[in-house]
Protein backbone atom coordinates (compact mmCIF):
# COMPACT_ATOMS: atom_id res chain seq x y z
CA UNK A 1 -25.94 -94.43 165.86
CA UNK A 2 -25.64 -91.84 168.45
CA UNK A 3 -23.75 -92.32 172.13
CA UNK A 4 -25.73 -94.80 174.36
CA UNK A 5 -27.87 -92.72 177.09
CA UNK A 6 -26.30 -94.14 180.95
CA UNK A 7 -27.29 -90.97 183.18
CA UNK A 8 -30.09 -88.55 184.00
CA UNK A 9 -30.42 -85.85 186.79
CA UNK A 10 -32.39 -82.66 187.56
CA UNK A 11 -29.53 -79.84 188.76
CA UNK A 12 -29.54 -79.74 192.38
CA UNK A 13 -30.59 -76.23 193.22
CA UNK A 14 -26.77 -76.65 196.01
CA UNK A 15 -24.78 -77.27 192.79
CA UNK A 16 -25.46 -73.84 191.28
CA UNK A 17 -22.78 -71.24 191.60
CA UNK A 18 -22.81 -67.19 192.44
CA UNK A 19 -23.13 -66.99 188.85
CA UNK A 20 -25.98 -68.91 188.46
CA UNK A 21 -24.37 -71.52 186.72
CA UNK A 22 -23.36 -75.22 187.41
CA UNK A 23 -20.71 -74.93 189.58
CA UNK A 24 -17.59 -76.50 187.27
CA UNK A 25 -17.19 -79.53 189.77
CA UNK A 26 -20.55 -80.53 189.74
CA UNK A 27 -20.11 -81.21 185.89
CA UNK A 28 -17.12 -83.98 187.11
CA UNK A 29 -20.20 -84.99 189.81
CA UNK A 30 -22.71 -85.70 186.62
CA UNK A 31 -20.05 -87.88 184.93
CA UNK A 32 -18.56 -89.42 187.70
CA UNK A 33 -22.56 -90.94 188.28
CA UNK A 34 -22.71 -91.90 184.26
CA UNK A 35 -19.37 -93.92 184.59
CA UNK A 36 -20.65 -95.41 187.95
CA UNK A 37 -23.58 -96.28 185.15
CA UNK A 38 -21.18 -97.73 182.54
CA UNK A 39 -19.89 -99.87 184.91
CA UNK A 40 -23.20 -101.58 185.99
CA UNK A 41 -23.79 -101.90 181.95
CA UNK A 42 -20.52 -103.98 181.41
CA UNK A 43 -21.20 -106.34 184.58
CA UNK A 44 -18.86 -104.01 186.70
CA UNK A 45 -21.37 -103.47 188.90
CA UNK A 46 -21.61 -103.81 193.07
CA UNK A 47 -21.89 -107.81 193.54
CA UNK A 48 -19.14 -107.77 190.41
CA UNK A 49 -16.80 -105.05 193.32
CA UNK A 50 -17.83 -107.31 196.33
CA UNK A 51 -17.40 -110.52 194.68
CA UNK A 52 -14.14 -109.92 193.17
CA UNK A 53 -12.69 -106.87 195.06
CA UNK A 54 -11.75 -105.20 191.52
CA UNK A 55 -13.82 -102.49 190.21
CA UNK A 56 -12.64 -99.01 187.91
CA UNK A 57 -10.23 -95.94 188.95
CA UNK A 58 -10.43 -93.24 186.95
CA UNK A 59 -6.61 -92.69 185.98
CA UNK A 60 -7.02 -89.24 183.87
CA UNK A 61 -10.37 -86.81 182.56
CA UNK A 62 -10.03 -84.53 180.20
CA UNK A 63 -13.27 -82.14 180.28
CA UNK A 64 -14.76 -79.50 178.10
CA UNK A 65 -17.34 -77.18 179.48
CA UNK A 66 -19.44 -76.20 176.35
CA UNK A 67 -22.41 -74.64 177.39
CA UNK A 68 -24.13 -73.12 180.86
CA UNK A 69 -26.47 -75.22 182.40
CA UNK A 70 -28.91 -73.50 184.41
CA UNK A 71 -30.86 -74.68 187.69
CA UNK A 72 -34.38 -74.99 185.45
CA UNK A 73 -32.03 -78.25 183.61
CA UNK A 74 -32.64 -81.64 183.52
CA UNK A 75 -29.11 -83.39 181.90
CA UNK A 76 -28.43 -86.17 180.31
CA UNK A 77 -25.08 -87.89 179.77
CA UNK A 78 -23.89 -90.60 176.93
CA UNK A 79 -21.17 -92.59 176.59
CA UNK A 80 -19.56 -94.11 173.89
CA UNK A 81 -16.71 -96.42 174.32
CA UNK A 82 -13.35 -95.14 172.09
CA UNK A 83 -11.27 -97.91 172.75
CA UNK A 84 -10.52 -100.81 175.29
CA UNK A 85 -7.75 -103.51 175.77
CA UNK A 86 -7.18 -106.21 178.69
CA UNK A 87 -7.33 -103.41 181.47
CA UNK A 88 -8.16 -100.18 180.37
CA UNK A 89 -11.20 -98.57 178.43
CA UNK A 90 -11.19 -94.85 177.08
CA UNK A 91 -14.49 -93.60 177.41
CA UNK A 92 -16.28 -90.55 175.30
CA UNK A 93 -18.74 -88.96 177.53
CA UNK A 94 -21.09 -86.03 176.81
CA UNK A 95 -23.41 -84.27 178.59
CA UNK A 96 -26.43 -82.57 177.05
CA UNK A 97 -29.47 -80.44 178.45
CA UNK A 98 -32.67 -81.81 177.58
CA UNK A 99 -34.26 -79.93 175.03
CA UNK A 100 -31.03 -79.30 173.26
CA UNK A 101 -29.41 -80.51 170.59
CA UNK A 102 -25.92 -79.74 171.24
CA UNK A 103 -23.95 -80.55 174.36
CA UNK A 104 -23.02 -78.66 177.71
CA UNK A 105 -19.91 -80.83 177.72
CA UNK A 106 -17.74 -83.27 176.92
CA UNK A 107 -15.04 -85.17 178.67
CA UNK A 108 -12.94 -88.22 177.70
CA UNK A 109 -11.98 -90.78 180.66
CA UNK A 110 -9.47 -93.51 181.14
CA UNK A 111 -10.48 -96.20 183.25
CA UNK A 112 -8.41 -98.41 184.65
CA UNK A 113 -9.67 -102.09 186.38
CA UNK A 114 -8.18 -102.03 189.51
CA UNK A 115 -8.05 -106.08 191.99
CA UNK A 116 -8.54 -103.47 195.80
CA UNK A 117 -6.04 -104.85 198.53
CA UNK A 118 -3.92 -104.50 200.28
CA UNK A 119 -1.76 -103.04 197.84
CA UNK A 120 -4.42 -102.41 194.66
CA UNK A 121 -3.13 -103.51 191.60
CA UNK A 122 -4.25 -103.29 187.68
CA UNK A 123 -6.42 -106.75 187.05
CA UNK A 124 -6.96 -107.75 183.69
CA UNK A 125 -10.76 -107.74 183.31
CA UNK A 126 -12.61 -111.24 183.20
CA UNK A 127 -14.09 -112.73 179.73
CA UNK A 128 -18.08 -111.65 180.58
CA UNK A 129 -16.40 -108.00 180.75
CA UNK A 130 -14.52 -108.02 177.66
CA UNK A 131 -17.65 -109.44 175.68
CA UNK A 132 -19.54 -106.68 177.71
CA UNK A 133 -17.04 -103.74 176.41
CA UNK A 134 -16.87 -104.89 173.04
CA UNK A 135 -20.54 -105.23 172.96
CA UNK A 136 -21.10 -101.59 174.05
CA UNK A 137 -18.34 -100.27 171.93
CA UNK A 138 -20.25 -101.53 168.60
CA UNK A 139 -22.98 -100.05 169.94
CA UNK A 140 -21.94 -97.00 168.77
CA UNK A 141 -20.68 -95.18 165.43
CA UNK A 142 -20.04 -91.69 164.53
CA UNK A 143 -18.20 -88.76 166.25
CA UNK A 144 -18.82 -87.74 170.00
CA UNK A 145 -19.13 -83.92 169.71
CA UNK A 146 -16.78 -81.49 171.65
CA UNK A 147 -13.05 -81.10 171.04
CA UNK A 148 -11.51 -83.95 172.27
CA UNK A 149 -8.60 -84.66 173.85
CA UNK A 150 -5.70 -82.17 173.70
CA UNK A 151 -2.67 -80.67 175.81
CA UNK A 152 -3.43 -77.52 177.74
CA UNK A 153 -0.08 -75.26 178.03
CA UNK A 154 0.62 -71.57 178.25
CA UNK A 155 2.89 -70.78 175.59
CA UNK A 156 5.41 -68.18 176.50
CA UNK A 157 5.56 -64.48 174.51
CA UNK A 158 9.32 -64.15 173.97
């Protein structure tokens, strides 16, 4: 089964670049919506952040651009849930141009559920949540395409 579909946008005709590209920040924009739409799916959503005064940071994104996407796109971005435990869920995201098969690109995410105060603090996320991430996660089987997570150096020529 494929990556649930969260997010869907038109390219903003101010997020194309001198290139005539999406400008690479807009790309972080695009996901930064679809996890704002993951969290309304898992009951994370804004009575859940008033209520409670805990809600998601993103704590690290590792993102693949694949493909241009043009100002004539319409995108689309899924997300498939890699793995979870009492505070944290690692999030497979990919965004793809409609029309196309493969996708402009990928990221993975680490969220982490944060209680906001006066000093915010990781929260361990309540039982409705947990059902609601496990849920999601078996939503989904097979691989999320793009490269995945890796280390980025420059290696030295000595």
């Amino acid at each position: 089964m494929p990556a649930t579909a969260l997010y869907k946008t038109p390219i903003a005709a101010e997020w194309i670049d001198y290139n005539g590209h999406l400008r690479d920040a807009y790309y972080g924009l695009i996901l930064s919506l679809a996890t704002d739409a993951l969290m309304d799916r898992l009951g994370l959503d804004a009575p859940y952040r008033e209520r409670t005064r805990c809600t998601l940071y993103t704590v690290e994104m590792h993102l693949h651009y694949l493909r241009e996407v043009h100002r004539s796109d319409v995108v689309e971005v899924s997300a498939a849930i890699l793995g979870s435990d009492a505070k944290r869920i690692h999030v497979a995201l990919q965004l793809v141009c409609e029309g196309r098969a493969e996708p402009a690109a990928t990221a993975e995410v680490m969220l982490l559920h944060i209680a906001q105060g006066e000093t915010p603090a990781t929260a361990p996320f309540p039982p409705h949540v947990l059902r609601a991430i496990e849920q999601f996660r078996t939503q989904w089987s097979g691989p999320i395409a793009g490269p995945g997570s890796r280390r980025m150096e420059l290696r030295s020529r000595s």
